[in-house]
PDB file of N, CA and C in Angstrom:
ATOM      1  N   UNK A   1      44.044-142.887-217.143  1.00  0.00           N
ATOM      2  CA  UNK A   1      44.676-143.364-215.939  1.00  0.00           C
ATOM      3  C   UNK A   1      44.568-144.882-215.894  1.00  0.00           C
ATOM      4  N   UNK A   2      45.459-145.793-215.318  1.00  0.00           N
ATOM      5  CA  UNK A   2      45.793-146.923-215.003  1.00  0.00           C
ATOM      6  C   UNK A   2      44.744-147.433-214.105  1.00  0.00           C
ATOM      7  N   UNK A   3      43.525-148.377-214.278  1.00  0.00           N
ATOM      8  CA  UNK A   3      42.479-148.985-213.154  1.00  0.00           C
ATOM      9  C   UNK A   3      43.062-150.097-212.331  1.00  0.00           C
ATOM     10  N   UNK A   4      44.586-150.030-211.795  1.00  0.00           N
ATOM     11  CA  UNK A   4      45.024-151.276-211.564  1.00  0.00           C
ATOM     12  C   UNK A   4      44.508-151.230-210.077  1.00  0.00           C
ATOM     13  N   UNK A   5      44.065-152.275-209.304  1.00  0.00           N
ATOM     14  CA  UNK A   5      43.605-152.238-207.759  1.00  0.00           C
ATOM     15  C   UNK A   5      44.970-152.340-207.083  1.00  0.00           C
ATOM     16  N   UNK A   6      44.983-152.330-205.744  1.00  0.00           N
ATOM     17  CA  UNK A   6      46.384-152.718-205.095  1.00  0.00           C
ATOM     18  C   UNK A   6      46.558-153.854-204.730  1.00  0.00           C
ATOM     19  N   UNK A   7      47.569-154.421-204.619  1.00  0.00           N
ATOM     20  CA  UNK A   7      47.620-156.088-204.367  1.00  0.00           C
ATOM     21  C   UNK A   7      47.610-156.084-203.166  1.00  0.00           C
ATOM     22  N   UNK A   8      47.149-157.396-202.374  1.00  0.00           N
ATOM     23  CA  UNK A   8      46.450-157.498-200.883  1.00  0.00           C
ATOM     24  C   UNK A   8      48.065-156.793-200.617  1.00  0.00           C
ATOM     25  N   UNK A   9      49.005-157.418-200.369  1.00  0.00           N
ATOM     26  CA  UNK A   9      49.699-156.439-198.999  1.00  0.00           C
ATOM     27  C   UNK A   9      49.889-155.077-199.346  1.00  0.00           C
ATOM     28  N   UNK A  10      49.526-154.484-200.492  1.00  0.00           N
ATOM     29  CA  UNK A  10      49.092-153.257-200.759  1.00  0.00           C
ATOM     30  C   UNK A  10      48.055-152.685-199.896  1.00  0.00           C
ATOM     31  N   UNK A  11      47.334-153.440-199.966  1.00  0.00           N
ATOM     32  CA  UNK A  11      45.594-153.343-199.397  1.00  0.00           C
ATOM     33  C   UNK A  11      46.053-152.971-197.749  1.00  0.00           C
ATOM     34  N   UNK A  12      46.770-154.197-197.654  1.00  0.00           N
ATOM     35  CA  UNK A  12      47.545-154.661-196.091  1.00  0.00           C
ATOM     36  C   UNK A  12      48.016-153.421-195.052  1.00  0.00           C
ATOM     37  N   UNK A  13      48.998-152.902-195.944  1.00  0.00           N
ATOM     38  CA  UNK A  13      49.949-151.465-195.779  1.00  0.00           C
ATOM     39  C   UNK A  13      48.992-150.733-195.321  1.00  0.00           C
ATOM     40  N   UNK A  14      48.379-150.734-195.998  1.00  0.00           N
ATOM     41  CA  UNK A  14      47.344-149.118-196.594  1.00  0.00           C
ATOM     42  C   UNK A  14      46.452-149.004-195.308  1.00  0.00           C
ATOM     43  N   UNK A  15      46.106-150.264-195.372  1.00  0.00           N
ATOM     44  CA  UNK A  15      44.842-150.781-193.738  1.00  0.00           C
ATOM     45  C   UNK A  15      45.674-150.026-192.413  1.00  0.00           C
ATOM     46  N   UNK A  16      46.942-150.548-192.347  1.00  0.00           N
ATOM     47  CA  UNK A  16      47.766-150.819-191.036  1.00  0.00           C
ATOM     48  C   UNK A  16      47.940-149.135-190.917  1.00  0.00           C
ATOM     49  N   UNK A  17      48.569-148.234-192.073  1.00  0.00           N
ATOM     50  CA  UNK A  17      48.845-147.012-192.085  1.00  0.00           C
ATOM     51  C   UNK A  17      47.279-146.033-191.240  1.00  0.00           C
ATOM     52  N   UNK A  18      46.212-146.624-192.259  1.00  0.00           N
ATOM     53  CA  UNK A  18      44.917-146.343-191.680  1.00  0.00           C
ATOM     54  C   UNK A  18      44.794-146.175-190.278  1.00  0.00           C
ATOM     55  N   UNK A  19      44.896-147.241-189.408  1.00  0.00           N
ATOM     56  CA  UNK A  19      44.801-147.764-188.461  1.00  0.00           C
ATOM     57  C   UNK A  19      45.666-146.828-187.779  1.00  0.00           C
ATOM     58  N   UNK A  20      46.657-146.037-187.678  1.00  0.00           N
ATOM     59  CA  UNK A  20      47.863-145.307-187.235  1.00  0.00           C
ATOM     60  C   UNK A  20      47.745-144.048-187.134  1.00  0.00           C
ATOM     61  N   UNK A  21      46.603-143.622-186.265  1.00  0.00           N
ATOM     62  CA  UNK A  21      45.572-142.087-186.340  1.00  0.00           C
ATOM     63  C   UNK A  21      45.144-141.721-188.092  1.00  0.00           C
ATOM     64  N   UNK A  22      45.206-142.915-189.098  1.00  0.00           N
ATOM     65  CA  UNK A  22      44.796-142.047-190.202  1.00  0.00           C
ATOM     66  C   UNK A  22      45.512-142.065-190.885  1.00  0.00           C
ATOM     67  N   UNK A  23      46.774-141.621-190.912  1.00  0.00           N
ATOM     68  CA  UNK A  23      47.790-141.262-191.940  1.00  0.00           C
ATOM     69  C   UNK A  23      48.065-141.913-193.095  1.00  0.00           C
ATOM     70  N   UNK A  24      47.831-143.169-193.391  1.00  0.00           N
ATOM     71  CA  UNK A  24      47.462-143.421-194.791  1.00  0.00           C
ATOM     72  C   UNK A  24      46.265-142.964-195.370  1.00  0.00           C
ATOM     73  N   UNK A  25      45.139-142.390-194.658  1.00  0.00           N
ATOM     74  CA  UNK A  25      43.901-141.617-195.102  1.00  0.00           C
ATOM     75  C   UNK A  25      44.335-139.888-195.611  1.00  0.00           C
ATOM     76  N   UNK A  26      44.895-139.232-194.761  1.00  0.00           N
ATOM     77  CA  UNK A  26      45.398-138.605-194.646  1.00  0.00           C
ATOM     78  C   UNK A  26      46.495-138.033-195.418  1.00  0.00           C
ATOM     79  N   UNK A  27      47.311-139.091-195.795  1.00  0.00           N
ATOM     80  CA  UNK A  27      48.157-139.093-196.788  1.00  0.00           C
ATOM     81  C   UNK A  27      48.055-138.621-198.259  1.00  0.00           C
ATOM     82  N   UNK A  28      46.613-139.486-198.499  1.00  0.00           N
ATOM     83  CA  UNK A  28      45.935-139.779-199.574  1.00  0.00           C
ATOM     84  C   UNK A  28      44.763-138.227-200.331  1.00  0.00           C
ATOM     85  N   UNK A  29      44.691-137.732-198.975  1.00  0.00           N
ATOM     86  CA  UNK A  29      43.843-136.222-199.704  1.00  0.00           C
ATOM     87  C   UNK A  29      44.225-135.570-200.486  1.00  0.00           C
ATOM     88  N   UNK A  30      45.674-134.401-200.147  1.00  0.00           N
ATOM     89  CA  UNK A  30      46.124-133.992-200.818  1.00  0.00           C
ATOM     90  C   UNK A  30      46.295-134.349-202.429  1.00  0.00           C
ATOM     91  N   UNK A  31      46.997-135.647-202.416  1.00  0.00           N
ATOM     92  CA  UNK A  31      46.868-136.182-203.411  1.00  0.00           C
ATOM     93  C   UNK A  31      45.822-136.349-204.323  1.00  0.00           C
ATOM     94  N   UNK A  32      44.800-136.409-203.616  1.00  0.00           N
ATOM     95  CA  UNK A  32      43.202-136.211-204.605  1.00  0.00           C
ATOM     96  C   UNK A  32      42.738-135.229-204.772  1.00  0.00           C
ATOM     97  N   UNK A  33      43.097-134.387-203.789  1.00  0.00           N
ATOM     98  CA  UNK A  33      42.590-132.582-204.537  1.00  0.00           C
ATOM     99  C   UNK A  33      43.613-131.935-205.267  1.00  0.00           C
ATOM    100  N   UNK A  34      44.635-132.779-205.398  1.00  0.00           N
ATOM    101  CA  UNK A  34      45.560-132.190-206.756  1.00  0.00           C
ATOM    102  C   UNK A  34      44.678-132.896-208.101  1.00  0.00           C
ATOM    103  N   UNK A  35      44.268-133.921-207.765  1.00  0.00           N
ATOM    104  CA  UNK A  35      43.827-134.588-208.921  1.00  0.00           C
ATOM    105  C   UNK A  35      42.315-134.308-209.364  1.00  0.00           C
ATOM    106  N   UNK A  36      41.794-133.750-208.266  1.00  0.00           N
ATOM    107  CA  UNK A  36      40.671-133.319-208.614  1.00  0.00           C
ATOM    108  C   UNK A  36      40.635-131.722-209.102  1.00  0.00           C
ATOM    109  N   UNK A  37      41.072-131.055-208.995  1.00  0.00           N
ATOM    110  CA  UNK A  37      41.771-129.959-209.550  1.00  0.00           C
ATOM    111  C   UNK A  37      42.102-129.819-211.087  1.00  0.00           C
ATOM    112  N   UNK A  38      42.600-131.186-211.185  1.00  0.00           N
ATOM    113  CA  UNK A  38      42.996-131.077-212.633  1.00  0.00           C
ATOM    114  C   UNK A  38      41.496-131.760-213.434  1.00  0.00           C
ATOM    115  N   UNK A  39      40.741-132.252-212.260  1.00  0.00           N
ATOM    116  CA  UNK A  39      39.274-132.967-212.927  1.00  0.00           C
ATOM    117  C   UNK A  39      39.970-134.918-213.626  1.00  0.00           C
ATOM    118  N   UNK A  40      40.798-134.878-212.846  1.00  0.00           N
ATOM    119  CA  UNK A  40      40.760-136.722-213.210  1.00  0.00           C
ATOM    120  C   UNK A  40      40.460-137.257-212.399  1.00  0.00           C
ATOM    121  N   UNK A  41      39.799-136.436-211.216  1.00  0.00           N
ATOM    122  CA  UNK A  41      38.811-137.789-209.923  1.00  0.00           C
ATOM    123  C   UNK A  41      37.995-136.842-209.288  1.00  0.00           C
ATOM    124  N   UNK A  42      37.138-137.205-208.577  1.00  0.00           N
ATOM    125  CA  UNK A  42      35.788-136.713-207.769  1.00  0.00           C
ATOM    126  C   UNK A  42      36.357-136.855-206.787  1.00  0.00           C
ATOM    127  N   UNK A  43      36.715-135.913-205.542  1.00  0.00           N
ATOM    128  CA  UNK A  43      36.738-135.808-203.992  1.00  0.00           C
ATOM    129  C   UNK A  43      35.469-136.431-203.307  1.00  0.00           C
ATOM    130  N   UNK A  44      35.280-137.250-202.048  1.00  0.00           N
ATOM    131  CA  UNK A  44      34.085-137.291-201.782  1.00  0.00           C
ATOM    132  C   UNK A  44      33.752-136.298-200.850  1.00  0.00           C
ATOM    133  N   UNK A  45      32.456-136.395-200.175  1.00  0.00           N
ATOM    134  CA  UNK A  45      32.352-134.892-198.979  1.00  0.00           C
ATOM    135  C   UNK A  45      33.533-135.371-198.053  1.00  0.00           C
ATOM    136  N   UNK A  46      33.341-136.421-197.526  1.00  0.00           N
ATOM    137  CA  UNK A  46      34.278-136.918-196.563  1.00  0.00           C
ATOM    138  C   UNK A  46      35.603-136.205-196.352  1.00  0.00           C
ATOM    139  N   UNK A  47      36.372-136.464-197.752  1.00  0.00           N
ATOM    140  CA  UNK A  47      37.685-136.171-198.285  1.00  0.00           C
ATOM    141  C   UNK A  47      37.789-134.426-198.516  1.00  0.00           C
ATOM    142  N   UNK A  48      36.657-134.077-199.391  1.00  0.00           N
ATOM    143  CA  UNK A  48      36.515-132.842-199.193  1.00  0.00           C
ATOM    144  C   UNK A  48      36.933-132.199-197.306  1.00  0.00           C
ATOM    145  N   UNK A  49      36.099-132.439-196.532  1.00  0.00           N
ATOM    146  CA  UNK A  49      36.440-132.009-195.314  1.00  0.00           C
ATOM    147  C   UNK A  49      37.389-132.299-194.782  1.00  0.00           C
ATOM    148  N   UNK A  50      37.849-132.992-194.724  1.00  0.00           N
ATOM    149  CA  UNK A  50      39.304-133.765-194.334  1.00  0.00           C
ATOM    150  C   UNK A  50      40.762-132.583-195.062  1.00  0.00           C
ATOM    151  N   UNK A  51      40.267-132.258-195.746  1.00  0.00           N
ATOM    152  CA  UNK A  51      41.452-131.751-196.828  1.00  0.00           C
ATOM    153  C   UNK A  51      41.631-130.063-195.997  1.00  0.00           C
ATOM    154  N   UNK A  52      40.071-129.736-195.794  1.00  0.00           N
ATOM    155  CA  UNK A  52      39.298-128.582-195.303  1.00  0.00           C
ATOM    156  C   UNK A  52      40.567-128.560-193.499  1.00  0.00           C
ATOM    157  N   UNK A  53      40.314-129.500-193.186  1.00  0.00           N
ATOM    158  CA  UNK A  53      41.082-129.446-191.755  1.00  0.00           C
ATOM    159  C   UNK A  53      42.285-129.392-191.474  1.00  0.00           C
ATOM    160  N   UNK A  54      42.977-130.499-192.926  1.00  0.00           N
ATOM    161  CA  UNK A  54      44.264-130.239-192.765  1.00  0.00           C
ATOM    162  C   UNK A  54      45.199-128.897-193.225  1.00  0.00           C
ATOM    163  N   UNK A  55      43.703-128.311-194.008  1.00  0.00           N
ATOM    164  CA  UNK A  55      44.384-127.068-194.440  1.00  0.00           C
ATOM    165  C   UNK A  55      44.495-125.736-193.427  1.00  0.00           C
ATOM    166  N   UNK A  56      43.633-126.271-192.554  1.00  0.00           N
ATOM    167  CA  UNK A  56      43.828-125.517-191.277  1.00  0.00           C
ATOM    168  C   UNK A  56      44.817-125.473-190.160  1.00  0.00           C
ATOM    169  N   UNK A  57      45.364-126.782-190.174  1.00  0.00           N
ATOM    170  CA  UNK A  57      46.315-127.230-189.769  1.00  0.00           C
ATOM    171  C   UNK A  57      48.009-126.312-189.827  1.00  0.00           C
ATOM    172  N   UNK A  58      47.965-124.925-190.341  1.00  0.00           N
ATOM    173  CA  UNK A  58      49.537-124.931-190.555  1.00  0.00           C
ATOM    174  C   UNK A  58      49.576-124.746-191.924  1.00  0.00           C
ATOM    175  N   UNK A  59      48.167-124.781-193.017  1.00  0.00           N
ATOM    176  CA  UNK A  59      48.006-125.063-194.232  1.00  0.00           C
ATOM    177  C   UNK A  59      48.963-126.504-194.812  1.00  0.00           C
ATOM    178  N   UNK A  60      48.554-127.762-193.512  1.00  0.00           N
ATOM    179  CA  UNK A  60      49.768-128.732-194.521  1.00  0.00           C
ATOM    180  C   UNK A  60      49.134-129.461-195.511  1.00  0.00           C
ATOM    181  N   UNK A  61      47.736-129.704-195.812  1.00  0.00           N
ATOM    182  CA  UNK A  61      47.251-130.039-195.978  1.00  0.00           C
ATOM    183  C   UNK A  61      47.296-128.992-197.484  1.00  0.00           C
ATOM    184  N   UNK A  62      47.163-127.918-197.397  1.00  0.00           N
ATOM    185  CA  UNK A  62      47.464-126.890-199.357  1.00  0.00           C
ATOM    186  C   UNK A  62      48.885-127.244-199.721  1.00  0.00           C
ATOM    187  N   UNK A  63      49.784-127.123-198.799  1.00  0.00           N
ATOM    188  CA  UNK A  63      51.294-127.389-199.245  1.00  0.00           C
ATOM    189  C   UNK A  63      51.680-128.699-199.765  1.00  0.00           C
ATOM    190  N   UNK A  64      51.339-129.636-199.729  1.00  0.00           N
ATOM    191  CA  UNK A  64      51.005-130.516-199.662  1.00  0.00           C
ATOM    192  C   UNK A  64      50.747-131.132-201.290  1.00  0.00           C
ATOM    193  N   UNK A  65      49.394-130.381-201.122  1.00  0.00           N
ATOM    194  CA  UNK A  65      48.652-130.694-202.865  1.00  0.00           C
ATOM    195  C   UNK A  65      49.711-129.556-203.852  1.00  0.00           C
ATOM    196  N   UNK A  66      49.817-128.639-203.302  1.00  0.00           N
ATOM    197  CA  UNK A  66      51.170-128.165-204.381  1.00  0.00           C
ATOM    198  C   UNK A  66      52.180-128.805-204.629  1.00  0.00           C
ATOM    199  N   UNK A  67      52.713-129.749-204.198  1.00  0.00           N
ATOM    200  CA  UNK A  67      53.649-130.548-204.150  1.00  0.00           C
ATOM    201  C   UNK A  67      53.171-131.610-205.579  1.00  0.00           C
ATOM    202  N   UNK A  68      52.075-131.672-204.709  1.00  0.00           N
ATOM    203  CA  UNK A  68      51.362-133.036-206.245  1.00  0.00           C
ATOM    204  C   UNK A  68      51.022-132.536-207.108  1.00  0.00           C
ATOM    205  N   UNK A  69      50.564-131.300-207.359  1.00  0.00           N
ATOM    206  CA  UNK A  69      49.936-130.580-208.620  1.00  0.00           C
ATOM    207  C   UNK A  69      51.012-130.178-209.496  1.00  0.00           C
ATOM    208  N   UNK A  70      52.159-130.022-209.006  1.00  0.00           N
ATOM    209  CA  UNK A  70      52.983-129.537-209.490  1.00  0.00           C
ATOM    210  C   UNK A  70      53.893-130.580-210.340  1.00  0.00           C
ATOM    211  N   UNK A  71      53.695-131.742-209.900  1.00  0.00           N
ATOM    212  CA  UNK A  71      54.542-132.800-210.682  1.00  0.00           C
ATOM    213  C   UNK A  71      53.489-132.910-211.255  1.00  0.00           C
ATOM    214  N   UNK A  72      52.000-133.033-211.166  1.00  0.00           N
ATOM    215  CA  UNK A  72      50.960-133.682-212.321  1.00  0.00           C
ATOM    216  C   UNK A  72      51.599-132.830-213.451  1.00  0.00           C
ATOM    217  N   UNK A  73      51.529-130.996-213.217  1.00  0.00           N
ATOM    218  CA  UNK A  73      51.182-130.665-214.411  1.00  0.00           C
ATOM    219  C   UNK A  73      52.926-130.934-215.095  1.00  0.00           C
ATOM    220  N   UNK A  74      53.713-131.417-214.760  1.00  0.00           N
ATOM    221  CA  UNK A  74      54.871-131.804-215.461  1.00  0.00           C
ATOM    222  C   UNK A  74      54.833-133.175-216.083  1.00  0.00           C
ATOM    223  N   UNK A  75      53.859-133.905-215.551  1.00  0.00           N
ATOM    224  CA  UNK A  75      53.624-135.439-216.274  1.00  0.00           C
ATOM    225  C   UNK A  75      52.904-135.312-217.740  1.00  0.00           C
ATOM    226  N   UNK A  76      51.703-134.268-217.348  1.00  0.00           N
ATOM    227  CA  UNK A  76      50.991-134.167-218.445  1.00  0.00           C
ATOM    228  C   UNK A  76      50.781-133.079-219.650  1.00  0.00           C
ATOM    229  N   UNK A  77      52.429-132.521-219.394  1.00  0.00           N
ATOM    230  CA  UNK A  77      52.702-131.774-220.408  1.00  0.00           C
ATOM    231  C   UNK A  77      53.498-132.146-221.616  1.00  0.00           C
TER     232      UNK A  77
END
């Protein structure tokens, strides 16, 4: 995987989205328990629970990471 950081108004975005009940936090789970799934990143507890709630939510929070798992395993085939 690519170690590139985000460039400040990257950083910027990401903060402001934060700031907006979450949803750039929020955004960002799914996406890591697809990836942790496949074992190319560590969930933290934090994220772990977070993922836990949104999956309670309506399950949007599983629908979600199927969405991402599903293009991973097409990238890395």
């Amino acid at each position: 995987m690519n170690d590139k950081k985000l460039t400040s108004m990257e950083t910027f975005w990401y903060f402001l989205q934060c700031i907006a009940f979450g949803a750039g936090y929020f955004a960002k789970v799914p996406v890591k328990k697809a990836l942790s799934e496949r074992d190319l990143v560590t969930m933290t507890s934090a994220e772990s629970f977070w993922y836990v709630i949104l999956c309670l939510c309506f399950g949007a929070g599983y629908f979600q990471k199927v969405i991402y798992k599903k293009a991973l395993s097409e990238v890395t085939q």
